[in-house]
Structures are given as C-alpha cells and as structure tokens.
Protein backbone atom coordinates (compact mmCIF):
# COMPACT_ATOMS: atom_id res chain seq x y z
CA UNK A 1 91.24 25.93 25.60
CA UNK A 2 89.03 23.72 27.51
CA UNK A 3 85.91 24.69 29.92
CA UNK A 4 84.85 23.16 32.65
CA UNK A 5 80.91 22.20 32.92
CA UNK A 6 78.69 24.39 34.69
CA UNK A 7 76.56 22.13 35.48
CA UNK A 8 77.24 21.64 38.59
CA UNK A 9 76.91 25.30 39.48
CA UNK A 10 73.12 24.59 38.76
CA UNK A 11 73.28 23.20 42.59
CA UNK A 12 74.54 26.22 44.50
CA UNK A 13 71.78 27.58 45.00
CA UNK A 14 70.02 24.67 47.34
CA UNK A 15 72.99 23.72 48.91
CA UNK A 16 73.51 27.26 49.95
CA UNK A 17 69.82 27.19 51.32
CA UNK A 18 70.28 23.94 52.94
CA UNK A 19 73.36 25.03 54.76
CA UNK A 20 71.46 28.06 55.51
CA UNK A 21 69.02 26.75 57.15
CA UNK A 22 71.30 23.82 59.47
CA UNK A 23 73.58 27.15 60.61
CA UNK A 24 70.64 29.78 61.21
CA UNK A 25 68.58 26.72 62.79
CA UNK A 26 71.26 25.63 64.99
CA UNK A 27 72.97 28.73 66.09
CA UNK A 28 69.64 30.25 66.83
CA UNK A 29 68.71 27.48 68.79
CA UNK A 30 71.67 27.79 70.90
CA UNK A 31 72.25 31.53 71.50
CA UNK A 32 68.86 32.48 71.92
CA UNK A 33 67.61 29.65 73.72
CA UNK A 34 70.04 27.93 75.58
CA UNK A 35 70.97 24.37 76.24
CA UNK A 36 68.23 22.20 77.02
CA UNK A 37 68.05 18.72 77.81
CA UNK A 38 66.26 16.02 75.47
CA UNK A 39 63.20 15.85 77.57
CA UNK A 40 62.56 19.64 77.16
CA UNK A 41 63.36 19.82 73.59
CA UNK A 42 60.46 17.20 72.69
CA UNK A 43 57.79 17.51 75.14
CA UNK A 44 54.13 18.60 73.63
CA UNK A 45 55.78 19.95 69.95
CA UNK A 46 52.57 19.02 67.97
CA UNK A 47 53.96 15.97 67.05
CA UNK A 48 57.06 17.29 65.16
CA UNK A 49 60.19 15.12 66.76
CA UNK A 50 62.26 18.02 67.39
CA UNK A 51 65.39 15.86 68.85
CA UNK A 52 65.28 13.93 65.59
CA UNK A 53 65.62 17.02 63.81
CA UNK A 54 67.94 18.42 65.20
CA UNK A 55 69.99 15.17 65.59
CA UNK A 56 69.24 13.97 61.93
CA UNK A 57 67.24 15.69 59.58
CA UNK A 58 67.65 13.67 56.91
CA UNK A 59 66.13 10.56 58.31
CA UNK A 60 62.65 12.57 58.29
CA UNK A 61 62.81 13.15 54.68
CA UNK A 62 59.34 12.82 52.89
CA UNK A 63 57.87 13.09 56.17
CA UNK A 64 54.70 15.62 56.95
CA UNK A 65 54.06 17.27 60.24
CA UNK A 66 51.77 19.88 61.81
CA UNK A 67 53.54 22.43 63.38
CA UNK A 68 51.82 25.34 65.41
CA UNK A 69 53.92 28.15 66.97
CA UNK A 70 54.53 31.98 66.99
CA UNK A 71 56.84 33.51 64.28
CA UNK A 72 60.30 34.39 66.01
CA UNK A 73 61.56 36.54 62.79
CA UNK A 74 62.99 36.01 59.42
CA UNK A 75 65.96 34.23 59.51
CA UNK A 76 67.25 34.35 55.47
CA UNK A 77 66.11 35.30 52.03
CA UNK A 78 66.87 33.50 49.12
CA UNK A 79 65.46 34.85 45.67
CA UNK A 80 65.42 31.26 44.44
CA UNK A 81 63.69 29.48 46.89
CA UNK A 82 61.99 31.55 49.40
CA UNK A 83 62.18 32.53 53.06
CA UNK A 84 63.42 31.19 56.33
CA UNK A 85 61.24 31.87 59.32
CA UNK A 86 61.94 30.87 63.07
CA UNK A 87 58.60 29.34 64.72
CA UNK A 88 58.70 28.93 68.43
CA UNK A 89 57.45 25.42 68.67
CA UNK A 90 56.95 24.56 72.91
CA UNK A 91 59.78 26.61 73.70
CA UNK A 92 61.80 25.12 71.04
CA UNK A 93 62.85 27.69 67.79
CA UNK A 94 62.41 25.88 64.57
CA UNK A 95 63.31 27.10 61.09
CA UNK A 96 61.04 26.86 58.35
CA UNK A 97 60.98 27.25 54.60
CA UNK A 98 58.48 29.13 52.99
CA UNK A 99 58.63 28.31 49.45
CA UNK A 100 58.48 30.78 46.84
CA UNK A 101 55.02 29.73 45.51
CA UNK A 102 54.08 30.73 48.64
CA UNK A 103 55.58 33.93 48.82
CA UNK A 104 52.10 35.85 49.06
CA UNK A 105 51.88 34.76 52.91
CA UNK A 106 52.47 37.05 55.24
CA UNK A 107 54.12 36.26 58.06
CA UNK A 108 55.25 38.60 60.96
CA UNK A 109 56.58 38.22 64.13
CA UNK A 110 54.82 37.32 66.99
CA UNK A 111 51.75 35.83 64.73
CA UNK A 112 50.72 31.94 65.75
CA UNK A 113 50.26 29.93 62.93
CA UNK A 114 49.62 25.92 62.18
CA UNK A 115 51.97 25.44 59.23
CA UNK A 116 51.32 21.93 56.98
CA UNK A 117 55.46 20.91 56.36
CA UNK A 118 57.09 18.07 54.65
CA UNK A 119 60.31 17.46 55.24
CA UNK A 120 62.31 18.09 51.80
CA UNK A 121 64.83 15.73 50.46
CA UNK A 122 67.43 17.89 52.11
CA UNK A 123 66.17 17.31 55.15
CA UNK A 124 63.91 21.05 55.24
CA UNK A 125 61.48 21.15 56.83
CA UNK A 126 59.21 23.31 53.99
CA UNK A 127 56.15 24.84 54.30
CA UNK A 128 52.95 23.38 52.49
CA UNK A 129 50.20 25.44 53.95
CA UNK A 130 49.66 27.99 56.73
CA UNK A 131 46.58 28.99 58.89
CA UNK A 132 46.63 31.55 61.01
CA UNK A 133 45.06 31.41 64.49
C-alpha cells in the first residue's frame, strides 16, 4: 500500500495563520468599526498605506513600516508562530503578528506602542520591534 507525502502538511500551519489573520483583520475591521470611505481609512496612519493593505497585501511584501497605535486585544494564538494583536492605527484596527521570538513582549490592551513591521511574504504585516510610549 502506497502513502501519500506529508510534505505538504509541513505548510498548514502558515497558511492557517495567514488566513487567520485576512478573516480576524477583515471582519474586525468591519463589525467593530464600520464602513469607512478611502479617505478616512488612510489619513495620518504613520505612513502605513492602510487601503493598500487592505486592498492587496501582497503587493507590500518585504516592505517595512512604523506603526504607532493602542492595542485593541488579542485576536489569535498560534503555538507555531506567535500572536495576533489588533492596533488601532488613526481610527483604523490593524492586525499584527508578533512573532514567537518575540513572545517575551507584553502587550495589553489599551497600551500605545510604535511597532517596527515588515510585511512577510504572505503579505503579514509582522512585528520586528516594539516601544512602548
């Protein structure tokens, strides 16, 4: 009898994350926030171009921004790759990855921080370093 490879199980895991994050990103957006038009949803974001984001994340890849907000809450857990945070950015809620090597910060709702992210190769916007104001 004949197996199949598991090698492509090796990928679950980020292409559960990066799902995770498009669905928690997007429906938070909406419910929580409303439906705002494109000159609210880029005006004075520290330079991250929330529309493209949110339009096409994937054409930021390799990209670095400064982003400075307030924690919303923790949006997902994943035990291989870290945690997904909400940052009010100018009104707009954006989700960010905190990366497990990173898992020593300690974030909490309602904190501002200016977070160091490059956009991964999934289009995830991932945290590099944090400061908190």
């Amino acid at each position: 009898m004949r197996r199949g490879s598991q090698k492509s199980s090796s990928n679950l895991p980020v292409l559960i994350l990066a799902g995770a994050v498009l669905v928690a990103g997007a429906s938070f957006l909406f419910s929580s926030r409303g439906h705002r038009s494109d000159t609210d949803s880029s005006s004075s974001s520290g330079g991250f171009p929330v529309n493209d984001f949110l339009t096409n994340a994937q054409s930021l890849r390799g990209n670095r921004y400064t982003v400075e907000g307030s924690v919303v809450k923790t949006l997902e857990y994943v035990p291989e790759s870290g945690r997904i945070i909400a940052v009010d950015v100018a009104g707009n809620p954006l989700p960010l990855l905190i990366p497990k090597r990173l898992e020593a910060l300690n974030v909490e709702r309602g904190q501002r921080y200016r977070f160091a992210v490059t956009i991964d190769q999934r289009g995830v916007p991932t945290v590099d370093s944090a400061k908190k104001f």
